[in-house]
N, C-alpha and C. Protein backbone atom coordinates (compact mmCIF):
# COMPACT_ATOMS: atom_id res chain seq x y z
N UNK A 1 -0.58 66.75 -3.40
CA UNK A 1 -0.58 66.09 -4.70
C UNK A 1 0.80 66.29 -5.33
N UNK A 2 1.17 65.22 -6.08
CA UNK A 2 2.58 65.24 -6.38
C UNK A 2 2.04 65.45 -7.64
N UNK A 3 3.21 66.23 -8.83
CA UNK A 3 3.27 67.25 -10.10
C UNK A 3 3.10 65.60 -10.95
N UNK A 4 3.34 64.28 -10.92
CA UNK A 4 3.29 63.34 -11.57
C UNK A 4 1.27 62.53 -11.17
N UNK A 5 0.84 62.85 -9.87
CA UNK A 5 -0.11 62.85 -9.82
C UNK A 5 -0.85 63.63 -10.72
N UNK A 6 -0.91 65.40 -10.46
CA UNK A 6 -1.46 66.15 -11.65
C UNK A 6 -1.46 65.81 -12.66
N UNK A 7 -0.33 65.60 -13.21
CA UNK A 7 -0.26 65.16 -14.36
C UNK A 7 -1.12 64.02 -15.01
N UNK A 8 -1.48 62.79 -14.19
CA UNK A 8 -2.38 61.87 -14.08
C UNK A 8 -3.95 62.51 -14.82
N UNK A 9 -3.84 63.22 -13.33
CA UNK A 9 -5.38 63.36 -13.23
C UNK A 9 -5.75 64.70 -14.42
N UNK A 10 -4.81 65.47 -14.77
CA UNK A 10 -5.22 66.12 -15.74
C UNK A 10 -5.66 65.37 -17.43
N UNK A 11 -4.67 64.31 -17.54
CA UNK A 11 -4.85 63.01 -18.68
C UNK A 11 -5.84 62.56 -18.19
N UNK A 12 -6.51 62.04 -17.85
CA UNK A 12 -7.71 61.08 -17.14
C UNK A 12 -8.98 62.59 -17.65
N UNK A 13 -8.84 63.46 -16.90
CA UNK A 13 -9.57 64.24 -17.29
C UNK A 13 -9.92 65.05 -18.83
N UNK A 14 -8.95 65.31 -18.82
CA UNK A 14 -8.52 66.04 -20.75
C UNK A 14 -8.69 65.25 -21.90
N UNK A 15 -8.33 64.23 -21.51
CA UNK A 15 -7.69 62.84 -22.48
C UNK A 15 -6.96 63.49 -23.07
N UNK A 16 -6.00 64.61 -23.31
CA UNK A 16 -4.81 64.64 -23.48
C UNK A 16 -3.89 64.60 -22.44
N UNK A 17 -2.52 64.75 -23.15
CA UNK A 17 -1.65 65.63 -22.14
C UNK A 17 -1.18 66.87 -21.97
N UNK A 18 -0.98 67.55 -20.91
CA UNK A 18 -0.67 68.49 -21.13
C UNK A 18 0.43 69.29 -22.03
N UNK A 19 0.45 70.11 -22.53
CA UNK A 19 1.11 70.70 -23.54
C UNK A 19 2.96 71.39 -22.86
N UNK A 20 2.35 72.43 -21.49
CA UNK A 20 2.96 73.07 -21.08
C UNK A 20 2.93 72.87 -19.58
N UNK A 21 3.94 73.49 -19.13
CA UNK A 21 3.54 74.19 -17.26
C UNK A 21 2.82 74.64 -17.25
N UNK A 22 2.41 75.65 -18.16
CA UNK A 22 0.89 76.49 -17.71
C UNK A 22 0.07 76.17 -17.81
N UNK A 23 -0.34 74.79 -18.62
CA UNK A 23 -1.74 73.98 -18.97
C UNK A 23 -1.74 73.21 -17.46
N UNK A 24 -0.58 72.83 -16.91
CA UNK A 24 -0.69 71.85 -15.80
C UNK A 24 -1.29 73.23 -14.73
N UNK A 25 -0.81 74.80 -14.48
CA UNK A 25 -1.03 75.13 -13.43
C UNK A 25 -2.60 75.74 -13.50
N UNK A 26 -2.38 76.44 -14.69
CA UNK A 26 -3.78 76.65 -15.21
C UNK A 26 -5.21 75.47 -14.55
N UNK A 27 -4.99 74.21 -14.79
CA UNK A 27 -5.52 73.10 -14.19
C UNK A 27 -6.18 73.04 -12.73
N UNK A 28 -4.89 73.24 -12.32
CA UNK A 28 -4.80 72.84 -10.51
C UNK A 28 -5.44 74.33 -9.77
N UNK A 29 -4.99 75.15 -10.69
CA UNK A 29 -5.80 76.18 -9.81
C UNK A 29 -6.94 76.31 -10.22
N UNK A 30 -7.77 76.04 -11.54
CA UNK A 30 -9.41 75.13 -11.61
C UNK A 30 -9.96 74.39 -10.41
N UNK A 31 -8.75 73.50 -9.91
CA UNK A 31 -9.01 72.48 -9.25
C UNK A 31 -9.29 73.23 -7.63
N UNK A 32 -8.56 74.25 -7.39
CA UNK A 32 -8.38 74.71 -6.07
C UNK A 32 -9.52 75.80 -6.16
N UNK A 33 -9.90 76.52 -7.21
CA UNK A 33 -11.09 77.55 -6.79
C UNK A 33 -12.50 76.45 -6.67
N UNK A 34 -12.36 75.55 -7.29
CA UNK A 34 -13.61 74.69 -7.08
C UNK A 34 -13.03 73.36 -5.45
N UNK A 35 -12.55 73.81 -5.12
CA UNK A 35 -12.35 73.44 -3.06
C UNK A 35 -12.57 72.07 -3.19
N UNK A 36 -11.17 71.58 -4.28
CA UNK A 36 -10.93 70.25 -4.48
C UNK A 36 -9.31 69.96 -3.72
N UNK A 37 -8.91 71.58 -3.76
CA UNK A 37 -7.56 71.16 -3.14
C UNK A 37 -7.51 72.24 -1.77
N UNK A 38 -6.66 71.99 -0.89
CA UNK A 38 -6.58 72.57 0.16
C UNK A 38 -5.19 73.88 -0.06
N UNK A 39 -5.22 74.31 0.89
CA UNK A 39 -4.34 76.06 0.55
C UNK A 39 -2.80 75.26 0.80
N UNK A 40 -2.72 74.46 1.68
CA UNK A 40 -1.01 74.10 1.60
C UNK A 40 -0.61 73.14 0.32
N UNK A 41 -1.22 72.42 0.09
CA UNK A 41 -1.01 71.87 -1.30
C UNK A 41 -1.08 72.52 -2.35
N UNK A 42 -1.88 73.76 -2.45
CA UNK A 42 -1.97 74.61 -3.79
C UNK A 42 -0.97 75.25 -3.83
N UNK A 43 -0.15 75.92 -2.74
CA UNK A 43 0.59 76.51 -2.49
C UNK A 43 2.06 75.73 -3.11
N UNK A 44 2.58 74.56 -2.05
CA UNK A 44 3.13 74.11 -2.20
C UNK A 44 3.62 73.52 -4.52
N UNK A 45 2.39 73.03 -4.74
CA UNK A 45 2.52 72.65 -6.26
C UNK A 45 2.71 73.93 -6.88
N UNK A 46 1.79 75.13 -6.72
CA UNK A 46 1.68 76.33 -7.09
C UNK A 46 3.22 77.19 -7.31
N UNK A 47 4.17 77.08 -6.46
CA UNK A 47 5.37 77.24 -6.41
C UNK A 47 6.12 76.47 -7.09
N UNK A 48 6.35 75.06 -7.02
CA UNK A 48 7.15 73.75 -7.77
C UNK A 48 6.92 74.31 -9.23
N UNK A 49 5.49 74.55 -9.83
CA UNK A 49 5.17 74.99 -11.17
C UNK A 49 5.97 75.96 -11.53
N UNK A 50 5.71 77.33 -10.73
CA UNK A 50 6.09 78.76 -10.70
C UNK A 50 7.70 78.28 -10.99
N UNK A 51 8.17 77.49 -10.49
CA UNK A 51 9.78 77.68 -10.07
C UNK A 51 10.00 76.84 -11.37
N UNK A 52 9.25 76.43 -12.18
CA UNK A 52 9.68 75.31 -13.40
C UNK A 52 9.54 76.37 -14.47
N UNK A 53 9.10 77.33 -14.44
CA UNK A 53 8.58 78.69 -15.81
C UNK A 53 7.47 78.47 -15.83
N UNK A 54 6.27 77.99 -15.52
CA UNK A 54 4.77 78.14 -15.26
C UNK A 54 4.16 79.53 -15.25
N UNK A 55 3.35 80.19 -15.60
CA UNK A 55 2.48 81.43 -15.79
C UNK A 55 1.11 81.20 -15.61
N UNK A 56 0.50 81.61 -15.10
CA UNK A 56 -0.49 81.34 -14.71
C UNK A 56 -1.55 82.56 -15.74
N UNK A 57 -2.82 82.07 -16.70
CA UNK A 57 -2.99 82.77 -16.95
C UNK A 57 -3.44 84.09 -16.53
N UNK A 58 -3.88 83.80 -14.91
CA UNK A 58 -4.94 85.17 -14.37
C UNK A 58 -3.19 86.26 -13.77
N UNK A 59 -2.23 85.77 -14.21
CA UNK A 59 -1.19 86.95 -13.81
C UNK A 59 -0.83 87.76 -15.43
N UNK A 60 -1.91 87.55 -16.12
CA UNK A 60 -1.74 88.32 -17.77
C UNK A 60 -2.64 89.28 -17.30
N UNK A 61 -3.66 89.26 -16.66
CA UNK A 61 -4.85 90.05 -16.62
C UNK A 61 -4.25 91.52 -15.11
């Protein structure tokens, strides 16, 4: 999934947009514990995010 796809499907879903990187990664990894996305794609976006300033909230805990 390309970060302009997410972005899509998080609007479609939210009916907003996202605010931040972390609302987008926050998202996708929703999307990946419920085995909507596969481990090289999570990975792959999971990093692109990370490398943009993204935080994920479960790395606060």
């Amino acid at each position: 999934m390309l970060v302009n796809e997410l972005v899509t499907a998080y609007e479609a879903e939210r009916k907003e947009a996202p605010r931040t990187m972390n609302d987008l990664l926050d998202y996708y990894q929703k999307k990946y514990i419920a085995g909507e996305i596969d481990i090289k794609d999570y990975r792959d976006v999971y990093n692109f995010l990370h490398q943009q300033g993204a935080t994920s909230a479960h790395e606060y805990m």
